[in-house]
Protein backbone atom coordinates (compact mmCIF):
# COMPACT_ATOMS: atom_id res chain seq x y z
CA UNK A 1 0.00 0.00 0.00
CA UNK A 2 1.41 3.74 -0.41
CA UNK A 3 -0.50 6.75 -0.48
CA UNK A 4 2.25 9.11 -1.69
CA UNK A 5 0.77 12.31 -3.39
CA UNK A 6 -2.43 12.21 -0.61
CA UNK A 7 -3.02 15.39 1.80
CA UNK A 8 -4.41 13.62 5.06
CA UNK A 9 -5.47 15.74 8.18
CA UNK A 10 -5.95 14.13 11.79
CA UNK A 11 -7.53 15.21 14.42
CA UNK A 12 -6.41 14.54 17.70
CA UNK A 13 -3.11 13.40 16.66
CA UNK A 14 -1.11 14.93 19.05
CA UNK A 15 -0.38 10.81 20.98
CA UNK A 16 -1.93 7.57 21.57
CA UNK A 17 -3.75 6.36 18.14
CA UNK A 18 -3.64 9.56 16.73
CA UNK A 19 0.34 9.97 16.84
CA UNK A 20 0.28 6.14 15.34
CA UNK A 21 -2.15 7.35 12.67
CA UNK A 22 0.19 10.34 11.79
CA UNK A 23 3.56 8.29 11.65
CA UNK A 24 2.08 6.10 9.34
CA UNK A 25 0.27 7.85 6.89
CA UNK A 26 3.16 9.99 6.65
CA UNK A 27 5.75 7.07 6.35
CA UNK A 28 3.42 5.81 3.68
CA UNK A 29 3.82 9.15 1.95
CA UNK A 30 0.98 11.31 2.97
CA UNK A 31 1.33 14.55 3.72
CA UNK A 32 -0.28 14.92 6.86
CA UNK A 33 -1.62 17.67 9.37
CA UNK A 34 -2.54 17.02 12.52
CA UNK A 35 -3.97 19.43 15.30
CA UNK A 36 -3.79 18.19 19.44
CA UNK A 37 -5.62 20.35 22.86
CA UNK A 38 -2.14 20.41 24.23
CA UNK A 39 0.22 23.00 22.77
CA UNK A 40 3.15 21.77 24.12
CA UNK A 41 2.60 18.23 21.85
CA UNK A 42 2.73 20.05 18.80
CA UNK A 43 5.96 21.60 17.86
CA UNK A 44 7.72 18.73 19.11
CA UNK A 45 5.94 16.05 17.07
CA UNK A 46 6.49 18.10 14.11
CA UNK A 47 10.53 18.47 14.47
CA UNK A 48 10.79 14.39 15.17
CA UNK A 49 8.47 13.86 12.21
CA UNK A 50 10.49 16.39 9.78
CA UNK A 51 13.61 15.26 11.31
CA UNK A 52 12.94 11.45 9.91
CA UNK A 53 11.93 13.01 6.21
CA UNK A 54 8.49 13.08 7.03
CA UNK A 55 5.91 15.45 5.64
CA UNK A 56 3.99 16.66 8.82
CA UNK A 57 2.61 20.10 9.97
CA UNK A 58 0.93 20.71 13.42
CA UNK A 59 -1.14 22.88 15.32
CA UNK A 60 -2.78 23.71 18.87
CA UNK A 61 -6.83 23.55 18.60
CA UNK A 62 -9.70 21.89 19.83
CA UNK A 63 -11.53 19.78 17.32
CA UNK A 64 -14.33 20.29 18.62
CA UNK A 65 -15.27 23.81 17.49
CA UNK A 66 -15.36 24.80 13.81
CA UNK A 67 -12.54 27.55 14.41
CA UNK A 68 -10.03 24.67 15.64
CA UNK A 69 -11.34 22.48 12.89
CA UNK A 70 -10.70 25.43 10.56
CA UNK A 71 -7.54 26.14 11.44
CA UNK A 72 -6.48 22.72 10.98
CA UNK A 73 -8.02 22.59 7.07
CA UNK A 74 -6.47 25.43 6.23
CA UNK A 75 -3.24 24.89 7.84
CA UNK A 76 -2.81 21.60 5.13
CA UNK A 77 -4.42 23.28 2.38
CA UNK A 78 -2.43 26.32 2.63
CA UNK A 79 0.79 23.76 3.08
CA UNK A 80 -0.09 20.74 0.89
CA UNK A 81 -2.68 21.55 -1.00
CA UNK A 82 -6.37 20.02 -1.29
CA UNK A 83 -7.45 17.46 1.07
CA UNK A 84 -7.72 13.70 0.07
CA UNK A 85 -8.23 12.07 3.86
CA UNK A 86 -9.48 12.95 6.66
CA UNK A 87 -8.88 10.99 9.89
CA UNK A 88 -11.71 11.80 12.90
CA UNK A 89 -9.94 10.58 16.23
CA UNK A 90 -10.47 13.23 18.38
CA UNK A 91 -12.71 12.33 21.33
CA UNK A 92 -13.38 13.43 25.15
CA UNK A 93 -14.13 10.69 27.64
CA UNK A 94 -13.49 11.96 31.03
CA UNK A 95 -17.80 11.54 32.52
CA UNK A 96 -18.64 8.11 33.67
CA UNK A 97 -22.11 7.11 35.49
CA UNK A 98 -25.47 8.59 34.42
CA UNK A 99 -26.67 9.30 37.71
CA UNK A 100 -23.59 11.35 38.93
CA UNK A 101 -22.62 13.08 35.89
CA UNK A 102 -23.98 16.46 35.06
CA UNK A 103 -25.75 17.83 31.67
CA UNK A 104 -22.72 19.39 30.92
CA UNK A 105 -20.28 16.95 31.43
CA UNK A 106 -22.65 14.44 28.90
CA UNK A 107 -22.59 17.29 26.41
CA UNK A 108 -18.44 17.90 26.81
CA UNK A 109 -18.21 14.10 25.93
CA UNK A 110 -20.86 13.63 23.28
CA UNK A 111 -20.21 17.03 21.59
CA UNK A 112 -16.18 16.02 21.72
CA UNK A 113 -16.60 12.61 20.45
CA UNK A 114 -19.56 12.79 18.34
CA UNK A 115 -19.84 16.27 16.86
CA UNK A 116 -15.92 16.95 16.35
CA UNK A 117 -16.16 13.89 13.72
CA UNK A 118 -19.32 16.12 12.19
CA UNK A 119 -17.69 19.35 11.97
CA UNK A 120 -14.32 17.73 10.32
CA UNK A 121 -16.25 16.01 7.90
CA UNK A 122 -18.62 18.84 7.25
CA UNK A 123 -15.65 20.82 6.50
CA UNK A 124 -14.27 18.05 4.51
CA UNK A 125 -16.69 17.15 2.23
CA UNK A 126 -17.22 20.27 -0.31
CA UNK A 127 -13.56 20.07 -1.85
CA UNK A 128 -13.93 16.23 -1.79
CA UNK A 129 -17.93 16.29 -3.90
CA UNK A 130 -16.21 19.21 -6.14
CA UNK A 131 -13.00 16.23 -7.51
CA UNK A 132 -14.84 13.09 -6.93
CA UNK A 133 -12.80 11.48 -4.66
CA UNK A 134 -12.14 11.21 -0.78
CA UNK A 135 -11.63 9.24 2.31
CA UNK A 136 -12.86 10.03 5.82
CA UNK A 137 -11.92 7.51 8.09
CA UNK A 138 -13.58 7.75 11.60
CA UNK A 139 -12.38 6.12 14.57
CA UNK A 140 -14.82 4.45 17.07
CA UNK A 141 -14.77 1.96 19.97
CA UNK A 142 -15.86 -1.28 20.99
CA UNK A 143 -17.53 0.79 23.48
CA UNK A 144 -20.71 1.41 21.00
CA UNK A 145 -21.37 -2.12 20.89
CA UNK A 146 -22.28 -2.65 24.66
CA UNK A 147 -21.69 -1.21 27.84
CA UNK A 148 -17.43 -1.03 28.78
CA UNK A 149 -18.09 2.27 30.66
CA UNK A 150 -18.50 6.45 30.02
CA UNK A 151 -21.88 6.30 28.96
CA UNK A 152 -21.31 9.87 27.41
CA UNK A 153 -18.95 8.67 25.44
CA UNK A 154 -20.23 5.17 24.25
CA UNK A 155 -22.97 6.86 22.71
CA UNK A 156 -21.43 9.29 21.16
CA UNK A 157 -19.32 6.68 19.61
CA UNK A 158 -22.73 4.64 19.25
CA UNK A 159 -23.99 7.67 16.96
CA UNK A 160 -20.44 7.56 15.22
CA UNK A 161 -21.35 4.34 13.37
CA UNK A 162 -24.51 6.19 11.86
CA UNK A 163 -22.83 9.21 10.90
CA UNK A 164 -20.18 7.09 9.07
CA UNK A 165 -22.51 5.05 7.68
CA UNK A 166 -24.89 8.28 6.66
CA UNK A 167 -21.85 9.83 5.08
CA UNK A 168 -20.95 7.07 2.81
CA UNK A 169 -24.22 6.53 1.43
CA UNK A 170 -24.82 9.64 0.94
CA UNK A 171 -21.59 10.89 -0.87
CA UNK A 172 -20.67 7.70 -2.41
CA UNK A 173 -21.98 8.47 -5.68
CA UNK A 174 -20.05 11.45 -5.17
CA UNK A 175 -16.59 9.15 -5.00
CA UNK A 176 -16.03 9.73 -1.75
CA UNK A 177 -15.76 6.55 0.72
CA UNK A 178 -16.52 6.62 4.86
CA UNK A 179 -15.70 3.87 7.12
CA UNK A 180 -15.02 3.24 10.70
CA UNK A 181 -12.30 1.80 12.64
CA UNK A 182 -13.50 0.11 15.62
CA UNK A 183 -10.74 -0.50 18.74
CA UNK A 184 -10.65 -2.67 21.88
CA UNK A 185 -8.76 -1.52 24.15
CA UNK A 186 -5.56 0.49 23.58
CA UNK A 187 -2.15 0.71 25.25
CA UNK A 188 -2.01 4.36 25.19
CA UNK A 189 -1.26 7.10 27.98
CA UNK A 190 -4.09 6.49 29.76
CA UNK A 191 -3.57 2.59 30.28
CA UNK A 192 -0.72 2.94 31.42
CA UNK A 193 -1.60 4.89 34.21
CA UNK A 194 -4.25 2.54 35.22
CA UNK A 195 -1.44 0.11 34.84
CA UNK A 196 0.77 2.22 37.31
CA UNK A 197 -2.27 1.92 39.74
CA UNK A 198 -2.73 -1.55 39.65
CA UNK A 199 0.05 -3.46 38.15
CA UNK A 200 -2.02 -6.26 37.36
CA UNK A 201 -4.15 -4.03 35.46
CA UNK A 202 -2.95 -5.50 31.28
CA UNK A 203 -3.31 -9.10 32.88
CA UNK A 204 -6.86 -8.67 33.66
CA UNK A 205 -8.06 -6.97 30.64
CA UNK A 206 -5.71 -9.00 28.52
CA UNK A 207 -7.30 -12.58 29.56
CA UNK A 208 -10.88 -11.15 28.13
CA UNK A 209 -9.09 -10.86 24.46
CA UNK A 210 -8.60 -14.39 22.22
CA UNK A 211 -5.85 -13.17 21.01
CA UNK A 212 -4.73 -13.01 24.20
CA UNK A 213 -3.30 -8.96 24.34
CA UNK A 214 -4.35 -5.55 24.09
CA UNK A 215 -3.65 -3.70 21.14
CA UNK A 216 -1.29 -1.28 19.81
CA UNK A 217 -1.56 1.85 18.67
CA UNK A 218 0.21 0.66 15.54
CA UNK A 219 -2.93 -1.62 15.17
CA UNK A 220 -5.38 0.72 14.88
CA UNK A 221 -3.05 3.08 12.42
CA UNK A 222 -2.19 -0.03 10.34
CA UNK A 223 -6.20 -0.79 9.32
CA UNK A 224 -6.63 3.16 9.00
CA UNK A 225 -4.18 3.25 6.26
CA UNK A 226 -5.60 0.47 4.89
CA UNK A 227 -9.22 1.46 4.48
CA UNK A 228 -7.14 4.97 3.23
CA UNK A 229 -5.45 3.15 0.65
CA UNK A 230 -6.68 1.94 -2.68
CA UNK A 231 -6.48 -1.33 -1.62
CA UNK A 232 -9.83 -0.25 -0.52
CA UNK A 233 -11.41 0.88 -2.98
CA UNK A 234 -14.41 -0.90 -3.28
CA UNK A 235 -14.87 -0.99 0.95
CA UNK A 236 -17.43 2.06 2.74
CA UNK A 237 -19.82 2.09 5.09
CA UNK A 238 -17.83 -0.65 6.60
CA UNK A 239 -17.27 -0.92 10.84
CA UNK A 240 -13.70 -2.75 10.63
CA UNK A 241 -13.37 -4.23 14.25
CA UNK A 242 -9.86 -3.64 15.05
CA UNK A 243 -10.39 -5.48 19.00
CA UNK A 244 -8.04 -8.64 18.86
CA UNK A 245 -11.51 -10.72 18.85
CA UNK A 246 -13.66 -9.34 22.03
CA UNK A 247 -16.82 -8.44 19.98
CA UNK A 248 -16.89 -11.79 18.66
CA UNK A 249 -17.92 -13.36 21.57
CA UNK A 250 -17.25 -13.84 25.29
CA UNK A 251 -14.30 -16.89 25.29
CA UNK A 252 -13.68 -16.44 29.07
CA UNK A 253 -17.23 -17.47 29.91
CA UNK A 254 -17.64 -20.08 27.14
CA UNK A 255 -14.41 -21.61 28.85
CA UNK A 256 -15.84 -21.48 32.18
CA UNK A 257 -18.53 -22.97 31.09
CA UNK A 258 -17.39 -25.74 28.96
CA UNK A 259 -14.80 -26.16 32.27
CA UNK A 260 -18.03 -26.79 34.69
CA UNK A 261 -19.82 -28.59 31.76
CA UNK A 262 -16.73 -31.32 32.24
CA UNK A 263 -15.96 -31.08 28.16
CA UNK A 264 -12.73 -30.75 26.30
CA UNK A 265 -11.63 -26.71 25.92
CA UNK A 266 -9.68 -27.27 23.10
């Protein structure tokens, strides 16, 4: 797969699956721009990236308001030219419990999961209609298939799936493909802290996986570039499952089971 000559933005690319996302588009020979909340990411990610021959501009928004969105867009038009991917990873996940959590702590977490994806693709989608041809790849989370947690957040990943799925019926006769990347869970920043909490933290969640880990960011970036490719041509509307096996059914209770049931596990 290479998608040299292709003008990708990212949002929330700044670390975790984002970062991943950006280092591999761009090592497959997109141009890519990426924006992050934190400032201090930014400039930073953009030396090591230039500094390996990578093509990679960055800024400080939020992705979550059409002036951070805008800002982005025009930041790899004005440097790369017009856009031919766009990558929706920016989310917010920080309210958990619907009893507890207030109106505007639901509406942080929907609006940053859920309507940052919109306003990209809004923003995305003229240039794309006018040459008949684009890919907006959103990234979801097992976390829309059931309950894992963050309620907030699950559905705005829930309503994810619709919007991706709205987009590429919609605009596919238009040449322009939407699909969704789906994770488990992640070994990013915020795992590992749980991990520094409770060092037996991976060994837990890993046992619930048949492929017996957690993923990667590396994972999630490798099936992004591959629904980005060409190699994909003919795939949208899809929800890729990108979860080492969880969603395909519960193998540490069918063992159990099969244990107390006295038949053979293999």
């Amino acid at each position: 797969m290479t998608l040299d000559g292709r003008v990708a933005v990212v949002t929330g690319g700044g670390a975790g699956i984002g970062h991943a996302i950006v280092s591999l588009l761009a090592d497959q020979g997109a141009a890519v721009a990426f924006n992050d909340l934190l400032p201090e990411r930014c400039a930073p990610l953009v030396e090591k990236h230039r500094a390996a021959g990578r093509r990679v501009v960055g800024v400080a928004g939020d992705a979550s308001t059409e002036a951070g969105v805008d800002e982005l867009f025009t930041l790899a038009e004005t440097t790369y030219g017009p856009i031919d991917l766009v990558v929706c990873n920016a989310f917010s996940a920080r309210a958990d419990g619907a009893m507890t959590m207030s109106l505007e702590e639901w509406e942080r977490d929907l609006h940053g999961t859920l309507t940052s994806a919109f306003i990209a693709t809004q923003r995305a989608l003229p240039s794309m209609v006018a040459k008949r041809r684009g890919v907006i790849v959103t990234i979801g989370s097992i976390n829309s298939t059931g309950y894992y947690g963050g309620e907030a957040y699950s559905a705005g990943k829930a309503g994810l799936i619709n919007l991706t799925q709205s987009l590429a019926v919609r605009y596919g006769p238009h040449g322009v493909r939407a699909n969704m990347v789906m994770p488990g869970s992640i070994r990013t920043s915020v795992q590992e802290d749980r991990q520094a909490l409770d060092p037996s933290f991976f060994e837990r969640l890993e046992r619930w996986y048949p492929l017996g880990r957690i993923g990667e960011p590396e994972d999630i970036a490798q099936a992004v570039a591959f629904l980005a490719s060409d190699a994909a041509d003919w795939i949208t509307g899809a929800v890729l499952p990108v979860d080492g096996g969880l969603t395909a059914g519960n193998g540490v209770m069918t063992r159990e089971l099969v244990i107390e049931s006295g038949a053979d596990v293999r």
